[in-house]
C-alpha atoms as a PDB file:
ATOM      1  CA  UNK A   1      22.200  20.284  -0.174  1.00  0.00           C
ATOM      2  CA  UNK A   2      18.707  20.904   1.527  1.00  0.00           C
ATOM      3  CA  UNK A   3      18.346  18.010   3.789  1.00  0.00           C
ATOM      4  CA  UNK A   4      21.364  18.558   6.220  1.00  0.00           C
ATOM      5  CA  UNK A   5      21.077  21.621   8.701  1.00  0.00           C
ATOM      6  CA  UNK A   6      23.613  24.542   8.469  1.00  0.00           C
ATOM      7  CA  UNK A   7      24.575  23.357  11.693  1.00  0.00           C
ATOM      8  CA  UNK A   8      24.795  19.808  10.689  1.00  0.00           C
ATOM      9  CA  UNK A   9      26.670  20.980   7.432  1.00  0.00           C
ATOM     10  CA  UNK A  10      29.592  22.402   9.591  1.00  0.00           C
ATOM     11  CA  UNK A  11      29.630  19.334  11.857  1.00  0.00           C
ATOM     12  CA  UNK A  12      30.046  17.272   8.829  1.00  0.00           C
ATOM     13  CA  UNK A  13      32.921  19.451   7.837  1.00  0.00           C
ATOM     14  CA  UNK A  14      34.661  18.904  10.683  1.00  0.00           C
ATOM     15  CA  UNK A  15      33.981  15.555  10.840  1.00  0.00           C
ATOM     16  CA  UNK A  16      36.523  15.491   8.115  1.00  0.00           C
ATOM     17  CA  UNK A  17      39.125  17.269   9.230  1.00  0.00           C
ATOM     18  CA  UNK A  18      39.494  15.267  11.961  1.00  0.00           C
ATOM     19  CA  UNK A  19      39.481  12.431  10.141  1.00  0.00           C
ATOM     20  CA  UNK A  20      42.672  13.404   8.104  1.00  0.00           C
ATOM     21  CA  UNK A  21      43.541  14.010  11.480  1.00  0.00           C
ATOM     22  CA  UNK A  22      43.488  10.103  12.357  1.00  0.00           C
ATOM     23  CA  UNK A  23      46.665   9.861  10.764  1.00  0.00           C
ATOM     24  CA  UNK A  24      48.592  11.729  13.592  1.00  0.00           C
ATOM     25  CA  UNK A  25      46.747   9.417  16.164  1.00  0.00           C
ATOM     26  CA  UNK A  26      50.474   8.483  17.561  1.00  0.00           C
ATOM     27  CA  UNK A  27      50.108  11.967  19.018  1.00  0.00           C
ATOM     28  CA  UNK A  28      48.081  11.801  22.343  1.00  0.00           C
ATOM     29  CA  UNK A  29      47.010  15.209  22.397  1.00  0.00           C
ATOM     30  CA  UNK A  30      45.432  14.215  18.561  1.00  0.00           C
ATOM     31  CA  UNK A  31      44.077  11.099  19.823  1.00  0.00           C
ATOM     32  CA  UNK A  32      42.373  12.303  22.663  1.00  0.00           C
ATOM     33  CA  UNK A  33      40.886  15.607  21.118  1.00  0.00           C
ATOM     34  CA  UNK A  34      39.206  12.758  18.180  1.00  0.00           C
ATOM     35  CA  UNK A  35      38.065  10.852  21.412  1.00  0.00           C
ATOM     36  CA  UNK A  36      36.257  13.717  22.557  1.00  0.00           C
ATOM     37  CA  UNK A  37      34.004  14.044  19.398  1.00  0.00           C
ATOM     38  CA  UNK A  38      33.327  10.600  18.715  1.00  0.00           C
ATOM     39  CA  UNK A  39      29.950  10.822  20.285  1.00  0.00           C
ATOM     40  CA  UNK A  40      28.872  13.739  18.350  1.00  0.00           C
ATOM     41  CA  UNK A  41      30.462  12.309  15.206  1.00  0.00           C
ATOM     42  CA  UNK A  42      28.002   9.102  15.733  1.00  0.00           C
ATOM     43  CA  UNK A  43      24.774  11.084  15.952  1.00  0.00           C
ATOM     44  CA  UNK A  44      25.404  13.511  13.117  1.00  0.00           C
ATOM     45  CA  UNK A  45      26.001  10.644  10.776  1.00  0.00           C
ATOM     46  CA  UNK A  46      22.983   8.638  12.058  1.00  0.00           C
ATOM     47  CA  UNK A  47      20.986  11.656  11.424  1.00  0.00           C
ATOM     48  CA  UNK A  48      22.863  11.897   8.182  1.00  0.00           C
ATOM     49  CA  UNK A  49      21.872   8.451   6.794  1.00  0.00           C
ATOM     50  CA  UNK A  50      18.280   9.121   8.139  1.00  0.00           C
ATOM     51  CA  UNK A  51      17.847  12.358   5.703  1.00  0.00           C
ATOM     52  CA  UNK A  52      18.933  10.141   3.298  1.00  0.00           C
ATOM     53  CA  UNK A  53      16.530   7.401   4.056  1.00  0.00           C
ATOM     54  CA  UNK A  54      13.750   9.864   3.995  1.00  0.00           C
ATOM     55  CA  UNK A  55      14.826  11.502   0.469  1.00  0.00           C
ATOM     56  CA  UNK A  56      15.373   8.036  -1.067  1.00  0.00           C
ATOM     57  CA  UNK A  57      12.239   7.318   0.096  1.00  0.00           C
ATOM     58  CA  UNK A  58      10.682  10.470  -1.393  1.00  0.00           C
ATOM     59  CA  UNK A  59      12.218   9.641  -4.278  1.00  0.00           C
ATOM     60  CA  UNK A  60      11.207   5.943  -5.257  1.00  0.00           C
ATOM     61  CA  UNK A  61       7.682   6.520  -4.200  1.00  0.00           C
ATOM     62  CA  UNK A  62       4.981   7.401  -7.090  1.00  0.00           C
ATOM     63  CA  UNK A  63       2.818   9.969  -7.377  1.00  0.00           C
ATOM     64  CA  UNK A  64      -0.603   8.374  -6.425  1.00  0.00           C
ATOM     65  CA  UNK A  65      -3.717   9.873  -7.912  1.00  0.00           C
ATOM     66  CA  UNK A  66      -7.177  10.493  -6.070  1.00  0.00           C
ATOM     67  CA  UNK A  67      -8.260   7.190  -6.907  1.00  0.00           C
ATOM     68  CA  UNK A  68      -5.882   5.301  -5.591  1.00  0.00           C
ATOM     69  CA  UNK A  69      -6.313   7.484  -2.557  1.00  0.00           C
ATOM     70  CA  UNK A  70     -10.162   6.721  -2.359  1.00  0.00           C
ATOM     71  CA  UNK A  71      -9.941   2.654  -2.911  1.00  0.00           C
ATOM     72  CA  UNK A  72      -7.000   3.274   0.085  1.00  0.00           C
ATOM     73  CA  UNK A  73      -9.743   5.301   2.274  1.00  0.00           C
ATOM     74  CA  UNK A  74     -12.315   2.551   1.563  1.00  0.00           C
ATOM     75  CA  UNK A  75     -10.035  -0.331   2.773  1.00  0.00           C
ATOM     76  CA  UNK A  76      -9.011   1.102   5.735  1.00  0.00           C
ATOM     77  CA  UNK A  77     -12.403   2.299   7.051  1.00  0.00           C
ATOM     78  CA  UNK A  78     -14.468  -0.813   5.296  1.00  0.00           C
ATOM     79  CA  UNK A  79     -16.577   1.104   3.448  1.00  0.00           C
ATOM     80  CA  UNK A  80     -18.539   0.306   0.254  1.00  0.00           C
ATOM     81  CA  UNK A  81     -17.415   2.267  -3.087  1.00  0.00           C
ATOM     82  CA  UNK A  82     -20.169   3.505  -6.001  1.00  0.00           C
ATOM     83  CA  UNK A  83     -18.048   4.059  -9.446  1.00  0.00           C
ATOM     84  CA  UNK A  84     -18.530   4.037 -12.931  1.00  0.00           C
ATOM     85  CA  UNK A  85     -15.795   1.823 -14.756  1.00  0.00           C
ATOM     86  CA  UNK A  86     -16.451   0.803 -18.305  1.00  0.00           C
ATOM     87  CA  UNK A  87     -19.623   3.165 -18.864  1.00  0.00           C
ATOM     88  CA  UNK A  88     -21.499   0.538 -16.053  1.00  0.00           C
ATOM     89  CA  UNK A  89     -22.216   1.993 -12.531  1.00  0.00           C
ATOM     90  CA  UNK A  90     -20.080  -0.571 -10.430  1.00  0.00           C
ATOM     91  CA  UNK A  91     -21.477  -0.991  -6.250  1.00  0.00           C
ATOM     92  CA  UNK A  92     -18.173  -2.654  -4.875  1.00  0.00           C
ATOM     93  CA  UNK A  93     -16.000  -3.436  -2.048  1.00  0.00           C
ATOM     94  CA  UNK A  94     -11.732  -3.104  -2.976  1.00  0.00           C
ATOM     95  CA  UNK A  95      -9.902  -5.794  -1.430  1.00  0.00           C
ATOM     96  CA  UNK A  96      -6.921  -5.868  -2.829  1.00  0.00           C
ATOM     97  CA  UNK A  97      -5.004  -2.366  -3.934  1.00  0.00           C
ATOM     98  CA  UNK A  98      -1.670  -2.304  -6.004  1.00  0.00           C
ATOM     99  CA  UNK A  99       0.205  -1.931  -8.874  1.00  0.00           C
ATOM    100  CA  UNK A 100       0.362  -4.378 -11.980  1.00  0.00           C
ATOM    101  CA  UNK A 101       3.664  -2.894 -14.775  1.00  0.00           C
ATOM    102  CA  UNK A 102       3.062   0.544 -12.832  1.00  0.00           C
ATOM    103  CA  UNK A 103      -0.488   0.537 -13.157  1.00  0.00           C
ATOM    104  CA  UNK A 104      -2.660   1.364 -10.462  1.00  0.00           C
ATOM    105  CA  UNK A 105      -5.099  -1.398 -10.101  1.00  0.00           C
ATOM    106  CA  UNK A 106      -7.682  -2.972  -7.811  1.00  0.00           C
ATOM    107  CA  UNK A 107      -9.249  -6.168  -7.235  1.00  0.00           C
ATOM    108  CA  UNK A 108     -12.502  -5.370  -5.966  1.00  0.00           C
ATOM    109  CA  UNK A 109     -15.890  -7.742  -5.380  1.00  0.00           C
ATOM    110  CA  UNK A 110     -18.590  -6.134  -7.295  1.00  0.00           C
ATOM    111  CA  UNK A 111     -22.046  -6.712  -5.692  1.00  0.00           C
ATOM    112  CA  UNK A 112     -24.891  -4.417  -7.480  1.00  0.00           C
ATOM    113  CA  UNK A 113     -24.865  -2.158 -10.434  1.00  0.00           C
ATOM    114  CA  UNK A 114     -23.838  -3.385 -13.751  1.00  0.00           C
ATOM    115  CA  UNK A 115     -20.845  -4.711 -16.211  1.00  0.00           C
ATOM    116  CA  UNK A 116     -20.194  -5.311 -20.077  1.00  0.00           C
ATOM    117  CA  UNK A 117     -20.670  -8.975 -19.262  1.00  0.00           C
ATOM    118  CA  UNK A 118     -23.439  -8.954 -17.029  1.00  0.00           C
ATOM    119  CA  UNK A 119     -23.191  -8.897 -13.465  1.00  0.00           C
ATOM    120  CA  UNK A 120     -24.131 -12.751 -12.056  1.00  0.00           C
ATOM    121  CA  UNK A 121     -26.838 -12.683  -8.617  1.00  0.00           C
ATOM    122  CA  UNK A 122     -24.527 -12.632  -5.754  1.00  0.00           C
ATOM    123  CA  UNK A 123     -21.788 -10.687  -7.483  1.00  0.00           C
ATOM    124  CA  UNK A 124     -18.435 -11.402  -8.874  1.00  0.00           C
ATOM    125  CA  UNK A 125     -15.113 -10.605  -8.600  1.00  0.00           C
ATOM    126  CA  UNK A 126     -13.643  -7.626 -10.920  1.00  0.00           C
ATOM    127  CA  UNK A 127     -10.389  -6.426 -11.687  1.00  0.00           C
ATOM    128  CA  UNK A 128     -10.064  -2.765 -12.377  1.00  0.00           C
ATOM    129  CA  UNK A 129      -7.300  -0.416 -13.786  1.00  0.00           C
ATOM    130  CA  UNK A 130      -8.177   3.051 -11.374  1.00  0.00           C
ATOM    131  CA  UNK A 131      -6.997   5.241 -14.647  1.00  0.00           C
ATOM    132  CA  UNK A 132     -10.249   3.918 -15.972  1.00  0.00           C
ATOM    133  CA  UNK A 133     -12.485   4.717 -12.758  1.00  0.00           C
ATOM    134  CA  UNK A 134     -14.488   7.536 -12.475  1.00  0.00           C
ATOM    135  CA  UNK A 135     -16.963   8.997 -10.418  1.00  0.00           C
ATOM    136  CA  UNK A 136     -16.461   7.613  -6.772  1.00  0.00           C
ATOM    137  CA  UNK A 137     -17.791   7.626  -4.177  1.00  0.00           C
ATOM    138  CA  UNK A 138     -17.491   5.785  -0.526  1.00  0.00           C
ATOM    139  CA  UNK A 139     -20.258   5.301   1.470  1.00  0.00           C
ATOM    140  CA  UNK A 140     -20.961   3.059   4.586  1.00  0.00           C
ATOM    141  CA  UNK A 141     -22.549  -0.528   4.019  1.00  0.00           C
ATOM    142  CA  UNK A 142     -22.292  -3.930   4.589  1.00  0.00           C
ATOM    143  CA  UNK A 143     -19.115  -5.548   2.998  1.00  0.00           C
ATOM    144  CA  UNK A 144     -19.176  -7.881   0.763  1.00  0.00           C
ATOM    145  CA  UNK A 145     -16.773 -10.549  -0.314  1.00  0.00           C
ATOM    146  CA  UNK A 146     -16.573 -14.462  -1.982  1.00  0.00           C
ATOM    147  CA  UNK A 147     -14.923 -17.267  -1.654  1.00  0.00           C
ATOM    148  CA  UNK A 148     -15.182 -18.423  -5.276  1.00  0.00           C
ATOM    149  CA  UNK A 149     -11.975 -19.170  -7.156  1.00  0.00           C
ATOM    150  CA  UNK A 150      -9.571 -21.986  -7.420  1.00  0.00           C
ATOM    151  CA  UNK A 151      -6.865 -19.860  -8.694  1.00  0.00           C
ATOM    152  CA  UNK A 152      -4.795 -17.269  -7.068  1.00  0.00           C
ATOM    153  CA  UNK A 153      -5.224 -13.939  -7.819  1.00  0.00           C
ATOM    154  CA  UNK A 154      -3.189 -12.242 -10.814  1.00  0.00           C
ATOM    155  CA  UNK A 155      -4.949  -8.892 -11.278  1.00  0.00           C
ATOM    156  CA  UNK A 156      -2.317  -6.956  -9.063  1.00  0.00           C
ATOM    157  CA  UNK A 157       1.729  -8.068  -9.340  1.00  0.00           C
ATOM    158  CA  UNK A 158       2.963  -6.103  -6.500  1.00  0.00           C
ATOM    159  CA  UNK A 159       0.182  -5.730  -3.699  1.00  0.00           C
ATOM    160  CA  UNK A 160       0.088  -2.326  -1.417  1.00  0.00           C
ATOM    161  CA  UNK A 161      -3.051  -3.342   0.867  1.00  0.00           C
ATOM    162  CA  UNK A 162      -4.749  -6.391   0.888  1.00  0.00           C
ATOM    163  CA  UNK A 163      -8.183  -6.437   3.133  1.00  0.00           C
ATOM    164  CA  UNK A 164      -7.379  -9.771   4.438  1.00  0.00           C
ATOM    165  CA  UNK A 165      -5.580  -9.596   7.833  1.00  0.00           C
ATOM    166  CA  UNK A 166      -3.962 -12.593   6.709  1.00  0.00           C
ATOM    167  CA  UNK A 167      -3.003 -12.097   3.655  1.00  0.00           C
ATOM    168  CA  UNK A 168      -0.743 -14.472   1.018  1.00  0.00           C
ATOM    169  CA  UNK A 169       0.151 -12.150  -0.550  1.00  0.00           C
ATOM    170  CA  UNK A 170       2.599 -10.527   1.385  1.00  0.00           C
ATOM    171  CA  UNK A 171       1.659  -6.387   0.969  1.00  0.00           C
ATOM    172  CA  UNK A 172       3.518  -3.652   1.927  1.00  0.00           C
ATOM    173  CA  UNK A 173       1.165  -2.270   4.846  1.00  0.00           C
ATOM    174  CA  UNK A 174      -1.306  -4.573   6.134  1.00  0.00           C
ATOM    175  CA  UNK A 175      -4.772  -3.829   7.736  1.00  0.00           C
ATOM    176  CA  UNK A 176      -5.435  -4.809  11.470  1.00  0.00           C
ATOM    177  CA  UNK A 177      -8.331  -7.265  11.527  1.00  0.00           C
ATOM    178  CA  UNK A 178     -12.360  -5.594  11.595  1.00  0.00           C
ATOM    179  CA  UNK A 179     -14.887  -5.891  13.899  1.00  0.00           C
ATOM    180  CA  UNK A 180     -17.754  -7.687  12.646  1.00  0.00           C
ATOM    181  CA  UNK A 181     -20.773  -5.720  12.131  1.00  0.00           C
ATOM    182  CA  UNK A 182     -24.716  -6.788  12.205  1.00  0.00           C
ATOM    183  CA  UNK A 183     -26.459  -7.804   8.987  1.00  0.00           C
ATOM    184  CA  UNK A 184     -26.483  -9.890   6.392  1.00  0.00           C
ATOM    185  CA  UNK A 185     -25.169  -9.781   2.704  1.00  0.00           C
ATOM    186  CA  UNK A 186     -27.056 -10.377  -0.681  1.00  0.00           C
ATOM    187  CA  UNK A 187     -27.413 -14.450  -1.663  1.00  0.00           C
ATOM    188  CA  UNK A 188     -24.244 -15.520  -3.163  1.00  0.00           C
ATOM    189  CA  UNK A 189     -22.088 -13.189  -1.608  1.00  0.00           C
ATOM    190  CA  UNK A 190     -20.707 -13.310   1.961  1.00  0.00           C
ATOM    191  CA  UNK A 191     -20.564 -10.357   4.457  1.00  0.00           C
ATOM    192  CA  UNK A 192     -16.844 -11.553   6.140  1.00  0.00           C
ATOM    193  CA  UNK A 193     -14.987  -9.758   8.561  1.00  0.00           C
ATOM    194  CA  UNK A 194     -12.043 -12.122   7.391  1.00  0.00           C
ATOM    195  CA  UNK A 195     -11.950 -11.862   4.309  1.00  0.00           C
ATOM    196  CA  UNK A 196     -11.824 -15.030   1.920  1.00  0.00           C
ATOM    197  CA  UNK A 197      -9.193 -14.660  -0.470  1.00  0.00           C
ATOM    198  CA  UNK A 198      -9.366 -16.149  -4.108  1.00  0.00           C
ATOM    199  CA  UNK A 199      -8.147 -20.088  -4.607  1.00  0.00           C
ATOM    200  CA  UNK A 200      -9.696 -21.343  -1.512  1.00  0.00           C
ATOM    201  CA  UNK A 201     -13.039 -23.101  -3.222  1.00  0.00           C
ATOM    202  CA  UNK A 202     -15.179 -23.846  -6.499  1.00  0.00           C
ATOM    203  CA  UNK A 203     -14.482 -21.959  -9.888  1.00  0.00           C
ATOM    204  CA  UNK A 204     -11.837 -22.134 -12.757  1.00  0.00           C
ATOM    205  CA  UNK A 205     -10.017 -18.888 -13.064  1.00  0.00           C
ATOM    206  CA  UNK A 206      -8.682 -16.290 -10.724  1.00  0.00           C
ATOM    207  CA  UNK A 207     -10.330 -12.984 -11.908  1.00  0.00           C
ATOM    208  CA  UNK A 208      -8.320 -11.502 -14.212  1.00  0.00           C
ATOM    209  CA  UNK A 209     -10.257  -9.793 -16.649  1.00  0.00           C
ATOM    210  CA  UNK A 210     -11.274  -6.252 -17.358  1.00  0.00           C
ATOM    211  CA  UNK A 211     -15.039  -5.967 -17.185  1.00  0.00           C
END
């Protein structure tokens, strides 16, 4: 079957027959030989249900491209990404990283560079499908984040990493808190070691939108 040893493969065999075996328990000599192997019995099925874990796991998780991989790298070591998204060079921090009806997609705060709609002074928050990203690259920096929105996020459903230590939105793996570093970030924008999430202050809709 390719996740259960040769060795393990016998056991397993054997494992049955004494099982059919449990019907003749009224026999002590049958009784105590099953004894005997109970032990062994318990650890080969416990490594059993672990190979399955593993290839169940294998099995239900996608196949995540290079992007996803690089907004993933940028989380965990807080550094600033340089894109293009939209034929605009984006200069952006990814705070939260999921998956919206199986798309890959980020919610990121965009601080320099440019968009369709303009990019406001101070930056603004942008919601990106990664299929669409191109061109990135991570690079150390201060990070940038708001605290802007009245609305809770709904630019990713089901949320992998969120930036926020604290996060409400309950991902899968969660980041351990950062250490604040010197500096200070562009007017408008907040350097936060924190993280402010979206639907904490001033503004009318949660950022949404592809820009």
């Amino acid at each position: 079957m390719g996740w259960l040893s040769d060795e393990d493969a016998r056991a397993a065999i054997k494992l049955g027959e004494e099982r059919n075996l449990a019907v003749h328990m009224y026999r002590d000599e049958v009784g105590q030989q099953i004894e005997e192997h109970l032990a062994a019995h318990a650890a080969l099925l416990h490594r059993w249900l672990d190979a399955l874990r593993q290839r169940a796991a294998k099995t239900e998780e996608p196949g995540l491209s290079q992007n996803y991989r690089l907004f993933e790298q940028a989380m965990i070591e807080r550094k600033q990404i340089s894109c293009m998204y939209d034929g605009y060079r984006r200069e952006l921090c990814p705070i939260i990283l999921g998956h919206s009806q199986g798309a890959e997609k980020a919610l990121t705060f965009q601080f320099s560079g440019d968009s369709r709609s303009g990019l406001p002074r101070g930056g603004e928050w942008r919601c990106l499908f990664l299929s669409d990203v191109s061109e990135v690259q991570l690079r150390k920096g201060r990070w940038y984040t708001a605290d802007t929105h009245t609305q809770p996020s709904r630019c990713v459903e089901i949320v992998d990493l969120d930036a926020n230590p604290d996060s409400p939105y309950n991902p899968k793996r969660r980041l351990s808190a950062p250490s604040p570093t010197p500096g200070t970030a562009s007017r408008g924008a907040k350097r936060d070691s924190t993280v402010r999430r979206p639907g904490r202050k001033k503004a009318a809709v949660g950022p949404t939108q592809r820009k």
